[in-house]
C-alpha atoms as a PDB file:
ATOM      1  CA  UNK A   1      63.573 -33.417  41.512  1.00  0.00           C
ATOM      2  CA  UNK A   2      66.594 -31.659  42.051  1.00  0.00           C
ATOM      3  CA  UNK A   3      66.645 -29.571  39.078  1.00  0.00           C
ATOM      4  CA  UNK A   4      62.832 -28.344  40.301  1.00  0.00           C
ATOM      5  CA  UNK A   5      64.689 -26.581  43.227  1.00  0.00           C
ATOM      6  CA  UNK A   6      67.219 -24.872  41.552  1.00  0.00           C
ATOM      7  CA  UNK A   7      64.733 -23.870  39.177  1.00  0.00           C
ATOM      8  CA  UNK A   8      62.410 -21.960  41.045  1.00  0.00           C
ATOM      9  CA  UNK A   9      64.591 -18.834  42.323  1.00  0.00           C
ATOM     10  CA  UNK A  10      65.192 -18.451  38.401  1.00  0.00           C
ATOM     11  CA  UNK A  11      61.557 -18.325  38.018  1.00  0.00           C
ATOM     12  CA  UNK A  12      60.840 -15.918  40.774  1.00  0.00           C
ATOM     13  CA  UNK A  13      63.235 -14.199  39.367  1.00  0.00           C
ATOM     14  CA  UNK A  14      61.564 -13.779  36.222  1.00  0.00           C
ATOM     15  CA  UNK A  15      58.266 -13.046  37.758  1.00  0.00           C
ATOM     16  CA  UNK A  16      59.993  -9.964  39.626  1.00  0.00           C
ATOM     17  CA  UNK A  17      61.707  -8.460  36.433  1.00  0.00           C
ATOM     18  CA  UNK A  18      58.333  -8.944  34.847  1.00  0.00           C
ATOM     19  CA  UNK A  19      56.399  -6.929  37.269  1.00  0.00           C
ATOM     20  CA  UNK A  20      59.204  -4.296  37.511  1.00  0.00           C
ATOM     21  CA  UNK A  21      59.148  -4.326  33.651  1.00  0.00           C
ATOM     22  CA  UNK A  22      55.101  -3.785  33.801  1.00  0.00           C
ATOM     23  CA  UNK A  23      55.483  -1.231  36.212  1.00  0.00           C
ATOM     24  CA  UNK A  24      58.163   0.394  34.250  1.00  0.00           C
ATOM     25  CA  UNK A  25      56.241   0.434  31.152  1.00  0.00           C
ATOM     26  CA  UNK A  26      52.954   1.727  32.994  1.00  0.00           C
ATOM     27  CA  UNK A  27      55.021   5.069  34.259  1.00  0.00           C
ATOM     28  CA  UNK A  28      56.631   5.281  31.304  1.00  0.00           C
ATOM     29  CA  UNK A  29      53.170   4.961  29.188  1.00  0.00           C
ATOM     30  CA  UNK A  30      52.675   8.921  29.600  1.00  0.00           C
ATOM     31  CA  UNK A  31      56.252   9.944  29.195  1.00  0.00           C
ATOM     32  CA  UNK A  32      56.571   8.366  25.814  1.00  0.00           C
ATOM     33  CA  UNK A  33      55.472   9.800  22.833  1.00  0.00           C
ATOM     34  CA  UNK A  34      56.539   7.271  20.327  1.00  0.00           C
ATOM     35  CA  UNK A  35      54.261   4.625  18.784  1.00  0.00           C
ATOM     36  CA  UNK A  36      56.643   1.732  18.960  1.00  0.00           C
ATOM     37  CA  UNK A  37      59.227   0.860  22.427  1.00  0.00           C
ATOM     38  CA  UNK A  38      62.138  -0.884  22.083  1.00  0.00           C
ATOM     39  CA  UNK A  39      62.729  -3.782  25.143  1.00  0.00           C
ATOM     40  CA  UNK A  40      65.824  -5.838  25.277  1.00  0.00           C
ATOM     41  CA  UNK A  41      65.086  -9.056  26.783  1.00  0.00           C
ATOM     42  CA  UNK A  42      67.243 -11.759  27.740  1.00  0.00           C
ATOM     43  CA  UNK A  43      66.578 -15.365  26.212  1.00  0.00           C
ATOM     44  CA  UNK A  44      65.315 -16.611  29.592  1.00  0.00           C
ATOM     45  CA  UNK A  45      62.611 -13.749  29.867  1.00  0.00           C
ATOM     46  CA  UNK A  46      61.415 -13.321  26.444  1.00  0.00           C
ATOM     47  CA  UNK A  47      57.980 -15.582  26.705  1.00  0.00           C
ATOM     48  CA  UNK A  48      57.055 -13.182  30.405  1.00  0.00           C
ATOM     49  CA  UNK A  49      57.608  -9.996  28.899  1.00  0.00           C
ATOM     50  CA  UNK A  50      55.809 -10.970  25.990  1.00  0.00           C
ATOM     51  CA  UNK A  51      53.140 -11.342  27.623  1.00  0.00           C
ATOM     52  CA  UNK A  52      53.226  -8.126  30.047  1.00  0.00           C
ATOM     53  CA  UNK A  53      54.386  -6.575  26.623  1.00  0.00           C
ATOM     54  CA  UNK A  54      50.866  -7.794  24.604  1.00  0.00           C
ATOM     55  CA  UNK A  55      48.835  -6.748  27.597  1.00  0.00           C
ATOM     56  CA  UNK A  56      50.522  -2.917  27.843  1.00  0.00           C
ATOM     57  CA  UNK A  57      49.882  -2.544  23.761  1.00  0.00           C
ATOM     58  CA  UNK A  58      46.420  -3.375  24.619  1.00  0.00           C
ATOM     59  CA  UNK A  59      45.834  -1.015  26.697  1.00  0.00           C
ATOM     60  CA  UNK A  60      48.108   1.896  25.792  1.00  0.00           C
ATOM     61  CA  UNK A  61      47.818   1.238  21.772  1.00  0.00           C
ATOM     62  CA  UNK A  62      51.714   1.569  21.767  1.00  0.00           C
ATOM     63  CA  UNK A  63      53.263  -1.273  20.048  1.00  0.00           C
ATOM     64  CA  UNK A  64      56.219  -3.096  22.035  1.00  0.00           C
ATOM     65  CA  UNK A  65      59.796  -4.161  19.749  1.00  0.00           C
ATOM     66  CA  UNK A  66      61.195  -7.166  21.576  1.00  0.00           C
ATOM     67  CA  UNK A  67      64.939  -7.491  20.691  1.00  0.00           C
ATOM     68  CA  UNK A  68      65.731 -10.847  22.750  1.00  0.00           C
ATOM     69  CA  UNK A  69      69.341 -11.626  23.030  1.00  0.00           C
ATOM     70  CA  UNK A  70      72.228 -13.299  25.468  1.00  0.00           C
ATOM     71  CA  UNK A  71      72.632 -11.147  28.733  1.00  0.00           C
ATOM     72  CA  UNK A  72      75.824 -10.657  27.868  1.00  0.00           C
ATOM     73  CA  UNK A  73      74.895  -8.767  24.176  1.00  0.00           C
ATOM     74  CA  UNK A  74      72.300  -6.808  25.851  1.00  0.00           C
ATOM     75  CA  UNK A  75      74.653  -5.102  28.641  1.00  0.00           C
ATOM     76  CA  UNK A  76      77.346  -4.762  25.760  1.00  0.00           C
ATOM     77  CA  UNK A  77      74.689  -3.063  23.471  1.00  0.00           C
ATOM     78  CA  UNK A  78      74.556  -0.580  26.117  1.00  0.00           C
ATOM     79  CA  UNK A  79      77.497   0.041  27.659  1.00  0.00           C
ATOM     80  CA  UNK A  80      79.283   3.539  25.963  1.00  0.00           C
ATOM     81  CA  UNK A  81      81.943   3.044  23.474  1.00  0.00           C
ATOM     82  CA  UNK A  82      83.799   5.191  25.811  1.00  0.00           C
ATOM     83  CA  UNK A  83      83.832   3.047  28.785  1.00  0.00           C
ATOM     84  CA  UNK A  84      86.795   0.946  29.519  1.00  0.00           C
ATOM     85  CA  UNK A  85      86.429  -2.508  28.891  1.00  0.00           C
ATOM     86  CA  UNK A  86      87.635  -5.438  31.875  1.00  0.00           C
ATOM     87  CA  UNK A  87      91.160  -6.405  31.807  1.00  0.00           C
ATOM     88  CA  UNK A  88      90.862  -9.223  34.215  1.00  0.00           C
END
């Protein structure tokens, strides 16, 4: 029982990024002229935003690349090479 309330601000959570992503991706819809987007999505999010993701190519015939990886890799992946790293 426990574990059900530490649970659901994760899960709210999750529904927020989701909607942010789907809003995201709806403004973004006429700004990009590609065929495919590229998402990175953390482990815990990947089954949401596949869904929002499946429901935008639906409806805007762009396709959606999922790369799903730790939090951690993703924020790496786009930090600059020139940015100093932490030296705590």
């Amino acid at each position: 029982m426990a574990s059900c309330i530490h649970r659901a601000p994760i899960i709210e959570r999750a529904l927020w990024v989701t909607a942010i992503l789907s809003v995201g991706l709806s403004v973004a819809m006429p700004a990009a002229h590609a065929a495919e987007l590229r998402v990175p999505v953390s482990f815990a999010l990947r089954g949401p935003v596949a869904e929002v993701a499946a429901a935008f190519e639906k409806e805007s015939g762009h396709t959606v690349k999922m790369t799903v990886a730790a939090p951690g890799e993703i924020v790496a992946a786009r930090k600059p090479a020139s940015m100093p790293t932490s030296s705590y």
